[in-house]
PDB file of N, CA and C in Angstrom:
ATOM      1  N   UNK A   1     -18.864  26.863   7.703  1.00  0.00           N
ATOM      2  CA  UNK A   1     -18.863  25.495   8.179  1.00  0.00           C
ATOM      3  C   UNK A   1     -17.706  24.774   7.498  1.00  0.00           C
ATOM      4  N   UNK A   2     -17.136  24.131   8.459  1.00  0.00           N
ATOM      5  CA  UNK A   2     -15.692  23.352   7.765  1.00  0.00           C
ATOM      6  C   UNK A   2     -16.202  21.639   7.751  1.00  0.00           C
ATOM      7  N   UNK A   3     -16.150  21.400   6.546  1.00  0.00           N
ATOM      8  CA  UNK A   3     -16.497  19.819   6.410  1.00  0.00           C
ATOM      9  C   UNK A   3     -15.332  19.301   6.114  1.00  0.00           C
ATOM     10  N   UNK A   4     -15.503  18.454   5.981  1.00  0.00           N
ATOM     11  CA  UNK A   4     -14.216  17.033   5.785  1.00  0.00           C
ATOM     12  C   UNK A   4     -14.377  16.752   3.695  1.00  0.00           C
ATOM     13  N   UNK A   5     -13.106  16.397   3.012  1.00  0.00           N
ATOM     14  CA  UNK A   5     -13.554  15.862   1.551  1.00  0.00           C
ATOM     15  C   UNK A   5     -12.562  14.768   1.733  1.00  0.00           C
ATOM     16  N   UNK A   6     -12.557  13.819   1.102  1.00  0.00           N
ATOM     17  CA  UNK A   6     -11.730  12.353   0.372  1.00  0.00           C
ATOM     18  C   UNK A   6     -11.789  12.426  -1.069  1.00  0.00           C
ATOM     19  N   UNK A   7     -10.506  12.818  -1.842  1.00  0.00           N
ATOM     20  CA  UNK A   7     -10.518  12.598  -3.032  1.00  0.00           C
ATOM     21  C   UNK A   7      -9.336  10.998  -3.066  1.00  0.00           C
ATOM     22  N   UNK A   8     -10.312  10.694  -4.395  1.00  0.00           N
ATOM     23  CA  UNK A   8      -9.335   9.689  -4.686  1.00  0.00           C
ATOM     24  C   UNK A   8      -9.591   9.666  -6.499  1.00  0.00           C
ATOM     25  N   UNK A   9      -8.151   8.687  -6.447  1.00  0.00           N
ATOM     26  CA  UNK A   9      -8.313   9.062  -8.364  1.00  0.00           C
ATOM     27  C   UNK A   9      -9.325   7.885  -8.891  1.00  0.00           C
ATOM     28  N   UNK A  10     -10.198   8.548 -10.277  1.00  0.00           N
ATOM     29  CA  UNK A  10     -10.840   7.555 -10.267  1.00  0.00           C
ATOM     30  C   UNK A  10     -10.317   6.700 -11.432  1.00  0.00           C
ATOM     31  N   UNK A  11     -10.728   5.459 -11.586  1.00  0.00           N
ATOM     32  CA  UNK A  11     -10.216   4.144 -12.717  1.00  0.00           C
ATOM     33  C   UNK A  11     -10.520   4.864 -13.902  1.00  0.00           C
ATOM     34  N   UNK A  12     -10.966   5.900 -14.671  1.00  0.00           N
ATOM     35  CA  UNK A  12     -11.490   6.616 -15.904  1.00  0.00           C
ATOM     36  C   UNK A  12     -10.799   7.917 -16.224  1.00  0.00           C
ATOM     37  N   UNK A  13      -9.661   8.641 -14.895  1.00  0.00           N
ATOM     38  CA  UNK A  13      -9.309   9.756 -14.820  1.00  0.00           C
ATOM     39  C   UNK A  13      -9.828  10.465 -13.992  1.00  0.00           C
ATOM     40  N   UNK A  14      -9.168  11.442 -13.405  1.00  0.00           N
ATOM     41  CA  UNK A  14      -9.823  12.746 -12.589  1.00  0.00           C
ATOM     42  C   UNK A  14      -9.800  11.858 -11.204  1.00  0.00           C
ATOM     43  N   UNK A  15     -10.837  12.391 -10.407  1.00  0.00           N
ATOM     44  CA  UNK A  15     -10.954  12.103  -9.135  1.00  0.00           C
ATOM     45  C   UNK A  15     -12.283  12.131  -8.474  1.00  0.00           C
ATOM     46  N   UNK A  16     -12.605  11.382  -8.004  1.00  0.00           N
ATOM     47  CA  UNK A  16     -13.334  11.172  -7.029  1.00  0.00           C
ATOM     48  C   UNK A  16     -13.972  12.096  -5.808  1.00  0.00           C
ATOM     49  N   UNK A  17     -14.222  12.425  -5.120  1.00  0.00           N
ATOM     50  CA  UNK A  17     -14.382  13.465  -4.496  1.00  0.00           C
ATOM     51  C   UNK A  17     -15.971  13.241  -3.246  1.00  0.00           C
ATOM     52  N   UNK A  18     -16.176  12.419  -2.402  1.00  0.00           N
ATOM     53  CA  UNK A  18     -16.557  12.526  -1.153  1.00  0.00           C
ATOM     54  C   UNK A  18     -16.750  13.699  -0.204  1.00  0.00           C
ATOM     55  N   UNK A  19     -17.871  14.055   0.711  1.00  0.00           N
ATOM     56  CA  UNK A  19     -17.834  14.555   1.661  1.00  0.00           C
ATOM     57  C   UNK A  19     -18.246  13.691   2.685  1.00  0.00           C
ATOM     58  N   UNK A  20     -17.757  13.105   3.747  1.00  0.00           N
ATOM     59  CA  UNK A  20     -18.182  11.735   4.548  1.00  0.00           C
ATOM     60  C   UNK A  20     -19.591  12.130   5.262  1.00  0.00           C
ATOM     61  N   UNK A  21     -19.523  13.468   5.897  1.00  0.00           N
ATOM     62  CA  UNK A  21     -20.575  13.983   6.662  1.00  0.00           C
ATOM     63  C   UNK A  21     -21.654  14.259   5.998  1.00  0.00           C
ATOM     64  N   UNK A  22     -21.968  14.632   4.922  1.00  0.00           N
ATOM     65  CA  UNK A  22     -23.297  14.105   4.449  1.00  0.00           C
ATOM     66  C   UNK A  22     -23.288  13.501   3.298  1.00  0.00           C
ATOM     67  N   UNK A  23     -22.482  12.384   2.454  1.00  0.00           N
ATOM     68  CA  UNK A  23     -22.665  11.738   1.594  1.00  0.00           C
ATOM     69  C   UNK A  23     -22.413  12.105   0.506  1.00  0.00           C
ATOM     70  N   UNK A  24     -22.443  13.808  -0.004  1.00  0.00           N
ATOM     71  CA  UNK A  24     -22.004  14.049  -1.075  1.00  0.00           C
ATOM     72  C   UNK A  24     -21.098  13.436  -1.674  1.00  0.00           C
ATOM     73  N   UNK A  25     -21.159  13.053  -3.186  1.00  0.00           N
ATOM     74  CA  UNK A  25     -19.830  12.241  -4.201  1.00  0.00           C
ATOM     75  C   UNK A  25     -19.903  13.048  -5.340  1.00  0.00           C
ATOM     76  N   UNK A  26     -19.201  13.717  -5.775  1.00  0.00           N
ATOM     77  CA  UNK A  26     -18.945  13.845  -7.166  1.00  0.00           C
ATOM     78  C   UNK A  26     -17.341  14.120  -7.981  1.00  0.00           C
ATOM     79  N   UNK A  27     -17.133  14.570  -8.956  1.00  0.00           N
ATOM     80  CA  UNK A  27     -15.652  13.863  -9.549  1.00  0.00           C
ATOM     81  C   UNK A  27     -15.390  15.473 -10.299  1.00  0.00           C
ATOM     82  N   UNK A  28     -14.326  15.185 -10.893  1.00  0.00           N
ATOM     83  CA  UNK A  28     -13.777  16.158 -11.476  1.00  0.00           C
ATOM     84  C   UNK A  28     -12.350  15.864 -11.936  1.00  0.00           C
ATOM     85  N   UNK A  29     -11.669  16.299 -12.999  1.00  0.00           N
ATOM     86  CA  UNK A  29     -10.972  16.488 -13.868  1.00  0.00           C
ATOM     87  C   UNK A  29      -9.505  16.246 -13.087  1.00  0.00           C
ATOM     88  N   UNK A  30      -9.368  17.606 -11.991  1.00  0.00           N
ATOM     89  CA  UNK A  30      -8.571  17.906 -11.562  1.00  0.00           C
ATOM     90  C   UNK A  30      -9.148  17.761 -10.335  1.00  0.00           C
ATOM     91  N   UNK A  31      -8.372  17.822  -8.813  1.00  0.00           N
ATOM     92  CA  UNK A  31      -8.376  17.826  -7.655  1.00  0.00           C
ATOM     93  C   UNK A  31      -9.128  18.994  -7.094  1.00  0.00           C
ATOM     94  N   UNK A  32      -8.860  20.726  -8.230  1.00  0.00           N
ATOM     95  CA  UNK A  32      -9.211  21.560  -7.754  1.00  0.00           C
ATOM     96  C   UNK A  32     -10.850  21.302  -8.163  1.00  0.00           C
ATOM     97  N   UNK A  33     -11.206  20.783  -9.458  1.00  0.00           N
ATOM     98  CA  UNK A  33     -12.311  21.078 -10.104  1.00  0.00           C
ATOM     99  C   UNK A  33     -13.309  20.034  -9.318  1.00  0.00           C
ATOM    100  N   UNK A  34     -12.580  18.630  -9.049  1.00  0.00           N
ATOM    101  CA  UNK A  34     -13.569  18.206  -8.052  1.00  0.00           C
ATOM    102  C   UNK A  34     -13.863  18.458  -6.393  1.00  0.00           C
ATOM    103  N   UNK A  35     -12.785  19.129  -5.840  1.00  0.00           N
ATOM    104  CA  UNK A  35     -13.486  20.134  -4.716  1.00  0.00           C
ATOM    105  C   UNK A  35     -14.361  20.975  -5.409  1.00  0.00           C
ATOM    106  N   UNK A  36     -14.700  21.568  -6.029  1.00  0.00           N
ATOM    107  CA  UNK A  36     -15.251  23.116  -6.543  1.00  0.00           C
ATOM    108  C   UNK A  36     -16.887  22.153  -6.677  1.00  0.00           C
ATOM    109  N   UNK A  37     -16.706  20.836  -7.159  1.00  0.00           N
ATOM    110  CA  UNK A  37     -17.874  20.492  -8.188  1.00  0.00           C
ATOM    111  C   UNK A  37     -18.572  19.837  -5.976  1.00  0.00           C
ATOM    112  N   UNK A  38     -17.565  19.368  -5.578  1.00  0.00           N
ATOM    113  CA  UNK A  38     -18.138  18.598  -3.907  1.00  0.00           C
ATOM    114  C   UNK A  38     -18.362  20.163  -3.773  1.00  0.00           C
ATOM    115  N   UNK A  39     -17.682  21.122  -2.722  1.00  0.00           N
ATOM    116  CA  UNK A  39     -18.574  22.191  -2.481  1.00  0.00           C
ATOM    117  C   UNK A  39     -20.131  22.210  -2.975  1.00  0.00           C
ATOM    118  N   UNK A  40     -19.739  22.853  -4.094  1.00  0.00           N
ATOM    119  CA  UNK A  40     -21.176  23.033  -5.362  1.00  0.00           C
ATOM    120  C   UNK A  40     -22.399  21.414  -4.119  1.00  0.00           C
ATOM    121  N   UNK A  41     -22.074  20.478  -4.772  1.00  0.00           N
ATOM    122  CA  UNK A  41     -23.400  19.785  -4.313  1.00  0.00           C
ATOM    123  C   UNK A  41     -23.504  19.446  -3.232  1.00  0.00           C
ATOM    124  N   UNK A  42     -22.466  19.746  -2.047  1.00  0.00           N
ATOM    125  CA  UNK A  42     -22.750  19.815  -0.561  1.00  0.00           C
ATOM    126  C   UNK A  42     -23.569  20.954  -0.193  1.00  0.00           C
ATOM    127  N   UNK A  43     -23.264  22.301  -0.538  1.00  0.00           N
ATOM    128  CA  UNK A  43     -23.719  23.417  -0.099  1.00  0.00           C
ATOM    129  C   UNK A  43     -25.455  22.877  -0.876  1.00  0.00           C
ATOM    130  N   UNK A  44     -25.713  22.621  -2.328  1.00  0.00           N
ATOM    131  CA  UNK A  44     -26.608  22.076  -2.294  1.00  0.00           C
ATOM    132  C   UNK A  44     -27.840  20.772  -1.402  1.00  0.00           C
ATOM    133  N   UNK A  45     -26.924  19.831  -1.110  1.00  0.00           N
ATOM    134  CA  UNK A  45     -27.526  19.098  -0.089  1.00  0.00           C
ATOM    135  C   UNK A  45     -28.018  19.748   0.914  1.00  0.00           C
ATOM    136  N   UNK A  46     -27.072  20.581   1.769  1.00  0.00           N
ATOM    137  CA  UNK A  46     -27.096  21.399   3.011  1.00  0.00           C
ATOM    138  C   UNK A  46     -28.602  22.258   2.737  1.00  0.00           C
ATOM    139  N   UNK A  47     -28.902  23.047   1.654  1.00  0.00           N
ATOM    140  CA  UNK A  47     -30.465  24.151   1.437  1.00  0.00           C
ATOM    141  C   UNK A  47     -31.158  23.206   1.228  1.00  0.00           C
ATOM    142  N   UNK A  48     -31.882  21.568   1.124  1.00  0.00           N
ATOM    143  CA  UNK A  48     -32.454  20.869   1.582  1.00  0.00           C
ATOM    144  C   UNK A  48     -32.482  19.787   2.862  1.00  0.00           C
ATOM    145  N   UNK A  49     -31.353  19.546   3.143  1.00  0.00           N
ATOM    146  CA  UNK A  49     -30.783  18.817   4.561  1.00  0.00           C
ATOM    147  C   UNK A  49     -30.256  19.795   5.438  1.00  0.00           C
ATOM    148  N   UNK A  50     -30.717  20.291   6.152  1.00  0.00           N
ATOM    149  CA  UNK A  50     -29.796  21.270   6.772  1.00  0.00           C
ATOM    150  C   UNK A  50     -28.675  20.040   8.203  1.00  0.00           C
ATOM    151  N   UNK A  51     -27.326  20.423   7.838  1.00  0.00           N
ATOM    152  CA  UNK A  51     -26.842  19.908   9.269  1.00  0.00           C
ATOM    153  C   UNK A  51     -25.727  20.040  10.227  1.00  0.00           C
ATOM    154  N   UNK A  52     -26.382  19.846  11.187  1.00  0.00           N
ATOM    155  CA  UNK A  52     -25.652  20.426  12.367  1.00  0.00           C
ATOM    156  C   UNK A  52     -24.343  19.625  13.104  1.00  0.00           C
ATOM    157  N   UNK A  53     -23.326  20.108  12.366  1.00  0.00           N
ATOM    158  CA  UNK A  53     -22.002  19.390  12.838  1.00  0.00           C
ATOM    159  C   UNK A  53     -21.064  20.418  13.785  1.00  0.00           C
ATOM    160  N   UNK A  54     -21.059  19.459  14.794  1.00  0.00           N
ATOM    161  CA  UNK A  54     -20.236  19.806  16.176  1.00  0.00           C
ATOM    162  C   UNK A  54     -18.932  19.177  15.696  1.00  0.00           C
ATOM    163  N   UNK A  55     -17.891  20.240  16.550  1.00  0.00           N
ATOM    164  CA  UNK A  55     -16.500  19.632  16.376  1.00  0.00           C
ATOM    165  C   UNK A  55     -15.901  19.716  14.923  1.00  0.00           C
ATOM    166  N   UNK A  56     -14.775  18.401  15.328  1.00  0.00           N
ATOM    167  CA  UNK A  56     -14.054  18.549  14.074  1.00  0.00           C
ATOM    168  C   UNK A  56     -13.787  17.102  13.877  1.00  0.00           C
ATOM    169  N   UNK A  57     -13.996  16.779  12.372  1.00  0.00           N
ATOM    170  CA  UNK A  57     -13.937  15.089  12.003  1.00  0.00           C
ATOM    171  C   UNK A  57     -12.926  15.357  12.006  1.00  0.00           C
ATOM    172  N   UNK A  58     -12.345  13.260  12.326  1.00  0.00           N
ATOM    173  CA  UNK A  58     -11.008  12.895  12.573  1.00  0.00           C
ATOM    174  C   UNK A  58     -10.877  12.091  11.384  1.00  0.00           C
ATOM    175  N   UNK A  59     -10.197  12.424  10.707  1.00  0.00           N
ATOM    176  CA  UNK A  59      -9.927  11.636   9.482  1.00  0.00           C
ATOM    177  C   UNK A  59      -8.483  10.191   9.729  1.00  0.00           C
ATOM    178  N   UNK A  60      -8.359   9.403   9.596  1.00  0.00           N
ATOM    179  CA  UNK A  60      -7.404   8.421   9.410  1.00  0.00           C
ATOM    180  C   UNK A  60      -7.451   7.701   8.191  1.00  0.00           C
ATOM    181  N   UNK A  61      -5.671   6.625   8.730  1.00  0.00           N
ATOM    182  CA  UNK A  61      -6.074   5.291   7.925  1.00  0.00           C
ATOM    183  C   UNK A  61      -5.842   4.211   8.637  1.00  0.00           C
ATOM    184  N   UNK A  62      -5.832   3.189   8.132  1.00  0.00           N
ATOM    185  CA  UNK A  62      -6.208   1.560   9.136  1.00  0.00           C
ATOM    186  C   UNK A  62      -5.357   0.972   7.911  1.00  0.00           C
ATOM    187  N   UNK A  63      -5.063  -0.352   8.213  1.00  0.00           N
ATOM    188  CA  UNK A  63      -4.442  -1.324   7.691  1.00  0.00           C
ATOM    189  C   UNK A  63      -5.329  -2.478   7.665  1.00  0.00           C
ATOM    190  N   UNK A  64      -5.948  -3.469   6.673  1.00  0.00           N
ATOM    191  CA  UNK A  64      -6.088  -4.188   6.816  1.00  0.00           C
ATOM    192  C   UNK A  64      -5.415  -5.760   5.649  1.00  0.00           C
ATOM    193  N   UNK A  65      -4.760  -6.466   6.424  1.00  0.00           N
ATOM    194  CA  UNK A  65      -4.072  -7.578   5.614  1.00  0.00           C
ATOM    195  C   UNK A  65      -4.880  -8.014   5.112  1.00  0.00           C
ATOM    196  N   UNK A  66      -4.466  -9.177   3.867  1.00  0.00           N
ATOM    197  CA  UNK A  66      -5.417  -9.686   2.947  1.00  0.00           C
ATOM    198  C   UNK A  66      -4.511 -10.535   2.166  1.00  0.00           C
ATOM    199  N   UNK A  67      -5.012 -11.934   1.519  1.00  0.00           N
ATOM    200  CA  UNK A  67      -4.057 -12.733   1.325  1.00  0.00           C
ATOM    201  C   UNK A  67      -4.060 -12.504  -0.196  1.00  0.00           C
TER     202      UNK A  67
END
């Protein structure tokens, strides 16, 4: 199963680490270590949530102004 991740860096170091499709968040050091640590608790979510994703997420970005 191919899911979608969003890392971003976090304000403390390391990164952030999202899966949008089921909510998973967790962080890590490095970029690689927080994919490894999202895997880890998605595949976990998934053996209690099981879910069924069709297709393929469309990831973007948007602009929004601000004064």
């Amino acid at each position: 199963m191919e899911l979608s991740a969003v890392l971003t860096p976090a304000a403390e170091g390391g990164f952030v680490a999202l899966n949008p499709e089921t909510g998973t968040t967790t962080q890590g050091e490095t970029v690689e270590e927080a994919l490894a640590n999202l895997r880890e608790a998605t595949e976990l979510y998934l053996e209690e949530f099981p879910l069924a994703v069709t297709g393929r997420a469309l990831l973007t970005t948007f602009h929004v102004a601000h004064a």
